[in-house]
Protein backbone atom coordinates (compact mmCIF):
# COMPACT_ATOMS: atom_id res chain seq x y z
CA UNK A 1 5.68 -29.26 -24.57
CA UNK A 2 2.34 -27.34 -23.85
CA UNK A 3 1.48 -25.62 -20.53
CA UNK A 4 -1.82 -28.04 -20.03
CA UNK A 5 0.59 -30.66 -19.57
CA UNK A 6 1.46 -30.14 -16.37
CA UNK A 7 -2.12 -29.14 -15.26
CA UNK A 8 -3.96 -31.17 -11.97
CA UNK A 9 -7.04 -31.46 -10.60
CA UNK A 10 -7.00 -29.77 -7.08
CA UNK A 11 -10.07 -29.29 -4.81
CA UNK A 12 -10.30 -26.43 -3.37
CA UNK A 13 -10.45 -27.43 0.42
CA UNK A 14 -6.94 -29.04 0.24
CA UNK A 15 -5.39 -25.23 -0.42
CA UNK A 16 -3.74 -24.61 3.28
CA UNK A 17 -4.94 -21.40 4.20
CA UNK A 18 -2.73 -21.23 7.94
CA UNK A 19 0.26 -22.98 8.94
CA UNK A 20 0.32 -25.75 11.30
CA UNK A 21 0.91 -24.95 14.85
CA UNK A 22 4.37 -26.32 14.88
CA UNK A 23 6.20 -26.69 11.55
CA UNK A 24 8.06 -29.75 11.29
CA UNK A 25 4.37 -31.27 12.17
CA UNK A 26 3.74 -31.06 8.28
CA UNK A 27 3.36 -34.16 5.90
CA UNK A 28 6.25 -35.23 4.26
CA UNK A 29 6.24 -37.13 0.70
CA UNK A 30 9.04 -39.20 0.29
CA UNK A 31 9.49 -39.65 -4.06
CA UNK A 32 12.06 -41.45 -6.23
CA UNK A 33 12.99 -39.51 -8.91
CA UNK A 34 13.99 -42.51 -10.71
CA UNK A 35 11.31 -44.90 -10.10
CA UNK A 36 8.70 -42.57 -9.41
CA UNK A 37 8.32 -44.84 -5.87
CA UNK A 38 6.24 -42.69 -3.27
CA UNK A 39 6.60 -42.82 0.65
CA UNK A 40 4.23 -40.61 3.16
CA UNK A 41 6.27 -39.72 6.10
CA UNK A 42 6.25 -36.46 8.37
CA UNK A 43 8.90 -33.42 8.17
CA UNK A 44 10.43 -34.30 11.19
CA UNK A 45 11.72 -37.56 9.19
CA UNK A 46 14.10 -35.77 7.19
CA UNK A 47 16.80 -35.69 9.21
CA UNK A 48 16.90 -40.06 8.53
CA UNK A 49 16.98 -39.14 5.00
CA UNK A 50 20.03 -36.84 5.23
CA UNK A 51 23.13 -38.24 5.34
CA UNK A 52 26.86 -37.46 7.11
CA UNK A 53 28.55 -35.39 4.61
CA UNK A 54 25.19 -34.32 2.04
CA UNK A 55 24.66 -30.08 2.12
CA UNK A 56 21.53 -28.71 2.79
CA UNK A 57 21.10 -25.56 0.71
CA UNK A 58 18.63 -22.99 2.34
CA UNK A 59 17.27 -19.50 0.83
CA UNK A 60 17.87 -17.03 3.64
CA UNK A 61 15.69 -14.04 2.23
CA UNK A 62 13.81 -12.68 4.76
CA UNK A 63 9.69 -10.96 3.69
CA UNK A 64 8.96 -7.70 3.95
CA UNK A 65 5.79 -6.86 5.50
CA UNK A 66 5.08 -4.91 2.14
CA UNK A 67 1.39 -4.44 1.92
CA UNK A 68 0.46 -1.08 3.38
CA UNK A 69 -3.31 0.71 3.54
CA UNK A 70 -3.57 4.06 3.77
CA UNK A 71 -5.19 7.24 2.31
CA UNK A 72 -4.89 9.72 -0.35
CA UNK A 73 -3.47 12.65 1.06
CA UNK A 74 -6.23 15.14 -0.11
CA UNK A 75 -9.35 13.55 -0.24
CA UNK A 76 -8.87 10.72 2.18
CA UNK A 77 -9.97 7.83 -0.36
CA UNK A 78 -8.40 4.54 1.06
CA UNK A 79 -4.90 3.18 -1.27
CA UNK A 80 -3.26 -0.27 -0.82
CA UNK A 81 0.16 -0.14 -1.62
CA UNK A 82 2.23 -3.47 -2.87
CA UNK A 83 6.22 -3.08 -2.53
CA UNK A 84 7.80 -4.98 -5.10
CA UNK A 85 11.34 -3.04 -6.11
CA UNK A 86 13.68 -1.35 -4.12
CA UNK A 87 15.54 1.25 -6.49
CA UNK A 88 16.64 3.58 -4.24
CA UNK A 89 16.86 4.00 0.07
CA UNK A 90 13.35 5.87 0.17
CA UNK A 91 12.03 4.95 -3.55
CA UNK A 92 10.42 1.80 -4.29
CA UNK A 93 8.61 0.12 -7.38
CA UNK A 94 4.70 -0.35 -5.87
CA UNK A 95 1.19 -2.16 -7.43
CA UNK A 96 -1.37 0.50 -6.23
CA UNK A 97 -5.10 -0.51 -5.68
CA UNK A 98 -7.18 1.54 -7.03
CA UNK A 99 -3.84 2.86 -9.01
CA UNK A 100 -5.55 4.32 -12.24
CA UNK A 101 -5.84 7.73 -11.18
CA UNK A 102 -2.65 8.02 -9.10
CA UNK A 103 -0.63 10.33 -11.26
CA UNK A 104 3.17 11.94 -10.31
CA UNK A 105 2.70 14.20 -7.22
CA UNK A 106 0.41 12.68 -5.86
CA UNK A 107 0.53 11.78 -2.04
CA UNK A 108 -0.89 9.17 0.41
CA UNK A 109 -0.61 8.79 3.99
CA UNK A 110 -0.31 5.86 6.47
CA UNK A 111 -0.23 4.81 9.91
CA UNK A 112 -1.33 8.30 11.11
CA UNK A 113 0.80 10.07 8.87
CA UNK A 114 3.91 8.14 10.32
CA UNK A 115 4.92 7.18 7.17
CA UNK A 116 4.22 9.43 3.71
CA UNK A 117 4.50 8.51 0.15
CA UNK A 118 4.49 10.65 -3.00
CA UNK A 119 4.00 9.53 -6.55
CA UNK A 120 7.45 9.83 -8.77
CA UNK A 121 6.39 8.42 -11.85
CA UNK A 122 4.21 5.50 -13.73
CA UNK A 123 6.37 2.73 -15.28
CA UNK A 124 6.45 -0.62 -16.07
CA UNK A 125 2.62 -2.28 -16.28
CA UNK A 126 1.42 0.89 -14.70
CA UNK A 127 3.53 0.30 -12.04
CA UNK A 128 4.54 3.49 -9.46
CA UNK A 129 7.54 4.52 -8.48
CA UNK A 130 7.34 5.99 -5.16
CA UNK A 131 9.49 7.72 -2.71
CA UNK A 132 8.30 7.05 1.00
CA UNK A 133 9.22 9.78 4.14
CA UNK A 134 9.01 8.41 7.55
CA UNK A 135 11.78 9.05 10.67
CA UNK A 136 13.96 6.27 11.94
CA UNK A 137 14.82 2.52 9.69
CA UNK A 138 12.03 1.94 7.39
CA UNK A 139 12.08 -1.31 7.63
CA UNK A 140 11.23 -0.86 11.41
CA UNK A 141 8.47 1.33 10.24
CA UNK A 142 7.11 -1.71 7.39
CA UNK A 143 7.14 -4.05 10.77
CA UNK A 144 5.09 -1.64 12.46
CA UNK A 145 2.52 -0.83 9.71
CA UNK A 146 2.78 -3.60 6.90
CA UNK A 147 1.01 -7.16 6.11
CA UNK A 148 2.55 -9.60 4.97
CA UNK A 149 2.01 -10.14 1.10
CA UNK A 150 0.29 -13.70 1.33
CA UNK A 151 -0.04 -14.89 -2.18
CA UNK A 152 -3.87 -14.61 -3.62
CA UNK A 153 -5.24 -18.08 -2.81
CA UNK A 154 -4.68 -17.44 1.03
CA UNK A 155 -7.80 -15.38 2.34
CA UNK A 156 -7.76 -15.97 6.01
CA UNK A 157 -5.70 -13.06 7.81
CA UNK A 158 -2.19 -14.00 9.24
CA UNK A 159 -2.71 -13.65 13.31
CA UNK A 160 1.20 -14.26 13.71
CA UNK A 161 3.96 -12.38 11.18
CA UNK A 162 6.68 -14.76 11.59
CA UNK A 163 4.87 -17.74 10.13
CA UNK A 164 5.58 -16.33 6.73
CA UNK A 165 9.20 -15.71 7.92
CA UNK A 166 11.94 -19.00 7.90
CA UNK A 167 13.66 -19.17 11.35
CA UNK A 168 16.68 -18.74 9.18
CA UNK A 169 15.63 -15.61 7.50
CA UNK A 170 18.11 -13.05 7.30
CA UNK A 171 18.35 -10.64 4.56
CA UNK A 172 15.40 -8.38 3.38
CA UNK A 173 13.72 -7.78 0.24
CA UNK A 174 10.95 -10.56 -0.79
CA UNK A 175 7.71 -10.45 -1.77
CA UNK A 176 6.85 -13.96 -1.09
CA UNK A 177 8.31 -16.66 1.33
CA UNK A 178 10.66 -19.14 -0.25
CA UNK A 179 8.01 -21.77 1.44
CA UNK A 180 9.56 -24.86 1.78
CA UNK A 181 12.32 -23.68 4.53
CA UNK A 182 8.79 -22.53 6.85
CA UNK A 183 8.90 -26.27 7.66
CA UNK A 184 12.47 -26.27 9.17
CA UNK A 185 13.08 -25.41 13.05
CA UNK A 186 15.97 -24.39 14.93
CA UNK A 187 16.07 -27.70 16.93
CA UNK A 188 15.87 -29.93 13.51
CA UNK A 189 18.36 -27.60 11.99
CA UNK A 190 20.56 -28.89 14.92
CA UNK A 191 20.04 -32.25 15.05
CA UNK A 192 20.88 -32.41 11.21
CA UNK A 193 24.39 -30.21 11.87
CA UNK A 194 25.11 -32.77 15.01
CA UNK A 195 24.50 -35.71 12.64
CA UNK A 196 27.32 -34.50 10.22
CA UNK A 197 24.67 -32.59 7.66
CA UNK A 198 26.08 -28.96 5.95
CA UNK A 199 24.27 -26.17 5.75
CA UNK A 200 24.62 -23.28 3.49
CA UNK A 201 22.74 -20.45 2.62
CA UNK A 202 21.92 -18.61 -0.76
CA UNK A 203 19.65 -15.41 -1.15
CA UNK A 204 17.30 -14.81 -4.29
CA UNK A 205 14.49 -11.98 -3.30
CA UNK A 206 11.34 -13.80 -4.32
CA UNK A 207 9.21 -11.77 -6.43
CA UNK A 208 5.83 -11.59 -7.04
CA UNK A 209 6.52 -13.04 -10.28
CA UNK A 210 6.59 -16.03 -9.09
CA UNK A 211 2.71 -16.59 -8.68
CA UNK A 212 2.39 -15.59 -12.37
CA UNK A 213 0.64 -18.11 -14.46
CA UNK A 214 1.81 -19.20 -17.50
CA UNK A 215 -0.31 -18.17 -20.19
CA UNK A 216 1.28 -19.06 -23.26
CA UNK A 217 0.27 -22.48 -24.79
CA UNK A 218 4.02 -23.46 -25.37
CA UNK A 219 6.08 -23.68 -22.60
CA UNK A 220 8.94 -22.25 -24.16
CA UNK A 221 6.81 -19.08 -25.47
CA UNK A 222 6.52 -18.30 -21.55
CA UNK A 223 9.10 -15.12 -20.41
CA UNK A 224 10.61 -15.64 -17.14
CA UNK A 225 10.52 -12.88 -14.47
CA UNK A 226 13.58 -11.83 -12.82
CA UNK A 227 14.76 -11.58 -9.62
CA UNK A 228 17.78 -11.20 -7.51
CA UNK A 229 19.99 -13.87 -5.80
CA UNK A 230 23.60 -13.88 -4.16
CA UNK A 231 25.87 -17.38 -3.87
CA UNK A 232 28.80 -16.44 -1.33
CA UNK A 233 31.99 -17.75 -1.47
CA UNK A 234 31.19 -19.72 1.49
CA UNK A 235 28.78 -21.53 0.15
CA UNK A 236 30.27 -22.23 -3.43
CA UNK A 237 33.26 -23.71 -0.99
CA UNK A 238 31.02 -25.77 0.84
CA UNK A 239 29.26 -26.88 -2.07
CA UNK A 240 32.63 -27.67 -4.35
CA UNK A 241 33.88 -29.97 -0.92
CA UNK A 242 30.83 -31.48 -0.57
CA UNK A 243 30.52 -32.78 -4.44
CA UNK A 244 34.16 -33.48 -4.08
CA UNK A 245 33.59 -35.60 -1.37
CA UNK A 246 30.42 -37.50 -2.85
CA UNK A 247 28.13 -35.81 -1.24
CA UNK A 248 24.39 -34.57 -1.96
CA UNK A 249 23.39 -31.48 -2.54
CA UNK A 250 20.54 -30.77 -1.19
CA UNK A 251 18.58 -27.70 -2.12
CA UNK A 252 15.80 -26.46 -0.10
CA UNK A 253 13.28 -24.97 -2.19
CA UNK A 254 12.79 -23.62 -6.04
CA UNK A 255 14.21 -20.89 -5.09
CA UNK A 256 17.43 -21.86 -3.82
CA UNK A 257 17.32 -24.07 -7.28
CA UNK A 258 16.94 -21.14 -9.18
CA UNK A 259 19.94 -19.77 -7.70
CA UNK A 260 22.90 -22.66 -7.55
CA UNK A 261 21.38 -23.66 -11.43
CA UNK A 262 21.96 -19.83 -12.02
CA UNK A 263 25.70 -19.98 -10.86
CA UNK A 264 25.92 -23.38 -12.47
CA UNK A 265 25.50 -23.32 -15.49
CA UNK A 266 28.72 -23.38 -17.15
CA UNK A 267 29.11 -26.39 -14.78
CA UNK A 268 31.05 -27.18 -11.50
CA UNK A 269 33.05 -26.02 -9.75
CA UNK A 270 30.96 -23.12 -8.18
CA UNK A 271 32.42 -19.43 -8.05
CA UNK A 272 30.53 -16.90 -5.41
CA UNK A 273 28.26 -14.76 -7.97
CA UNK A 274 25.34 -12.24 -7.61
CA UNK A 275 22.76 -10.30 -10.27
CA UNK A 276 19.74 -10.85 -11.89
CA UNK A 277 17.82 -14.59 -12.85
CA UNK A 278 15.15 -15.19 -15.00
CA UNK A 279 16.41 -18.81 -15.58
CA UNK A 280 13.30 -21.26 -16.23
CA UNK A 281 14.12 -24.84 -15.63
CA UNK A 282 11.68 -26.63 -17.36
CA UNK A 283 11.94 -30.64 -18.59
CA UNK A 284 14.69 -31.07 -21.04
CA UNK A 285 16.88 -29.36 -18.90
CA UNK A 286 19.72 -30.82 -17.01
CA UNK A 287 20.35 -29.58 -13.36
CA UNK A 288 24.75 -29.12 -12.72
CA UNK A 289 24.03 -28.44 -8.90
CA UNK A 290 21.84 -29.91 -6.91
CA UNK A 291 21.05 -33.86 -6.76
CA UNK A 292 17.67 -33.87 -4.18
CA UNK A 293 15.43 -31.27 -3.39
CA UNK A 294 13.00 -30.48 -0.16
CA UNK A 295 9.32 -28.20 -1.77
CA UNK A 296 5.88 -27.69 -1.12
CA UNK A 297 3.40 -28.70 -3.79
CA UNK A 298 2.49 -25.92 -6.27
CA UNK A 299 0.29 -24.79 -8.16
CA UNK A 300 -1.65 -26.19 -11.62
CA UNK A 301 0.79 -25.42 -15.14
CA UNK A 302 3.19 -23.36 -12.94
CA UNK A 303 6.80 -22.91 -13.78
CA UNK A 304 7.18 -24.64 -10.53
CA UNK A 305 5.78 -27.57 -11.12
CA UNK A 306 7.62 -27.51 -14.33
CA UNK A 307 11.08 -26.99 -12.27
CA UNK A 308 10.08 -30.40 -10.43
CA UNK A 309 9.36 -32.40 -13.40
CA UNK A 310 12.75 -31.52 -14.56
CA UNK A 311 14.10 -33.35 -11.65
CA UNK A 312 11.84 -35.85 -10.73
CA UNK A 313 10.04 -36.58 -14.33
CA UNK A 314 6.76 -35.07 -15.56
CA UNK A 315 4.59 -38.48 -15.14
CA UNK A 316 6.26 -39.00 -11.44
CA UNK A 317 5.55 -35.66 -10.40
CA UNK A 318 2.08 -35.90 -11.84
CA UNK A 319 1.27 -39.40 -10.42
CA UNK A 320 2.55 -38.18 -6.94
CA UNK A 321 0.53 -35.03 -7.11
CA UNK A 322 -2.68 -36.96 -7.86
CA UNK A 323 -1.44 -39.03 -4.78
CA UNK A 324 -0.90 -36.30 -2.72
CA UNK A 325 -4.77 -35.37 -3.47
CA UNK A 326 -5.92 -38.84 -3.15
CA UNK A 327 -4.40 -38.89 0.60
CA UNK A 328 -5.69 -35.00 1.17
CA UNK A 329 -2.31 -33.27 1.88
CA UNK A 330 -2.28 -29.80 1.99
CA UNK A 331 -1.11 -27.83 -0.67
CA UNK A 332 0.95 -24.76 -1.73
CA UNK A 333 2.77 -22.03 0.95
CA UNK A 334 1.26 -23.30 4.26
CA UNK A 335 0.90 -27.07 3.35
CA UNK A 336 2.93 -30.07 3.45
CA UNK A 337 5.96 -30.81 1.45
CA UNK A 338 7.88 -33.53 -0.46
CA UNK A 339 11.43 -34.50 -0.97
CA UNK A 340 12.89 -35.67 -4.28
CA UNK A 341 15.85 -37.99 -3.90
């Protein structure tokens, strides 16, 4: 199966570049994975399409504000830094821009010398590891200096933070938002617990990786990047019960995907797990988890798109997309969103 399969015509205009003022405001389409059937409703209509006793799976990553700008310590020449790795407390994997002359020892300053960085060594893609000094939490320091990372097709500036931040979000370390939970508030969240819905939570740290095209011609040829995720026993429980029990489950978002497929693949039932995933679901493969799934609409020959045509069918997903373009929804991180079912 080649990559320009899944490609899709997309004006440009219909790329979101700010969220809606209220988030379950978004369009919703409604698509049969079976008979490819489409429905246009609004996000807000989800909770009729969730029933007693179906789990609703939700990535609770939280984003670091990880884009910093700042200066070289001696001559003052302006430095972006990208945070993509933890490895240590203080040391961090970072993209630098301009990077090419930033050799070990080095040293950049930001936020009025608040927070200091120096240079430990160049590694993977030219890549720097980097060990930052600051006083007090440095995450509380990244709130007070950082921008969020918005992926490269969004070029208006972010006025509010916590639009790139689910109400749910809880644990840090991503690069991107897992998008499709931005659409969920506290209140639906309720209303779908009083109505006899589940809710779980996973974590996978979303990488920058995951707004790297596929260049390869054969889908297969494509490597995977990796990134972290942890199922907790909780959740595996509530998951197990709720298949037991004929349930859905429900996932909320590639991401969460990527992480029950991860700690199903030797099938059900689910055992709490944690490490590394570079699984790429792609069509031909069978999903052991998850039966529906809530996501925004992605990008052109992504492995994205090619995760929802393993569920839904690549001429369903393709016929809805052209749809979705047809009726001008909004598209990728800040646009609307569609549930397969």
């Amino acid at each position: 199966m080649k990559t320009s399969d899944f490609y899709y015509d997309l004006p440009e205009e219909l790329i979101a570049q700010e969220p809606l003022a209220e988030r379950d405001k978004s369009r919703l389409m409604v698509l049969d994975k079976v008979t490819g059937e489409i429905e246009h409703k609004h996000f807000y209509n989800i909770e009729d399409m969730i029933n007693p006793g179906d789990a609703l799976i939700l990535n609770d990553t939280r984003v670091l504000p990880a884009r910093l700008y700042g200066v070289k310590e001696d001559t003052g020449g302006a430095i972006e830094f990208l945070l993509l790795n933890k490895h240590s407390l203080d040391t961090w994997e970072v993209i630098l821009k301009p990077g090419r002359r930033a050799k070990p020892g080095a040293r950049f300053v930001f936020g009025e010398g608040r927070l200091k960085a120096e240079i430990l060594d160049v590694i993977n893609e030219g890549n720097r590891l980097v060990k930052f000094e600051y006083e007090g939490v440095f995450e509380n320091v990244l709130d007070e200096f950082g921008e969020m990372p918005l992926p490269p097709y969004i070029t208006k500036k972010l006025e509010d933070k916590d639009r790139y931040q689910t109400v749910f979000a809880k644990h840090n370390g991503s690069a991107a938002a897992p998008t499709a939970g931005l659409h969920f508030t506290p209140e639906l969240l309720e209303r779908l617990k009083s109505k006899g819905v589940k809710i779980g939570y996973v974590t996978l740290h979303v990488g920058l990786g995951t707004f790297r095209p596929v260049k390869a011609d054969e889908i297969t040829e494509h490597k995977m990047h990796s990134e972290f995720y942890v199922l907790p026993e909780e959740t595996a429980e509530l998951i197990n019960k709720t298949k037991a029990e004929g349930g859905r489950i429900i996932s909320v978002g590639t991401t969460a995907t990527r992480t029950l497929e991860t700690a199903g693949q030797n099938g059900m039932p689910l055992s709490a797990s944690s490490g590394w995933t570079d699984i790429f679901i792609y069509p031909g493969k069978s999903f052991n988890v998850i039966d529906a799934l809530i996501t925004n609409f992605h990008l052109p020959e992504s492995t994205l798109i090619m995760l929802v045509s393993a569920l839904a069918g690549r001429e369903n997903v393709l016929n809805a997309y052209n749809e979705a373009v047809k009726e001008k929804y909004r598209f990728f991180s800040f646009g609307d969103a569609m549930f397969i079912q």
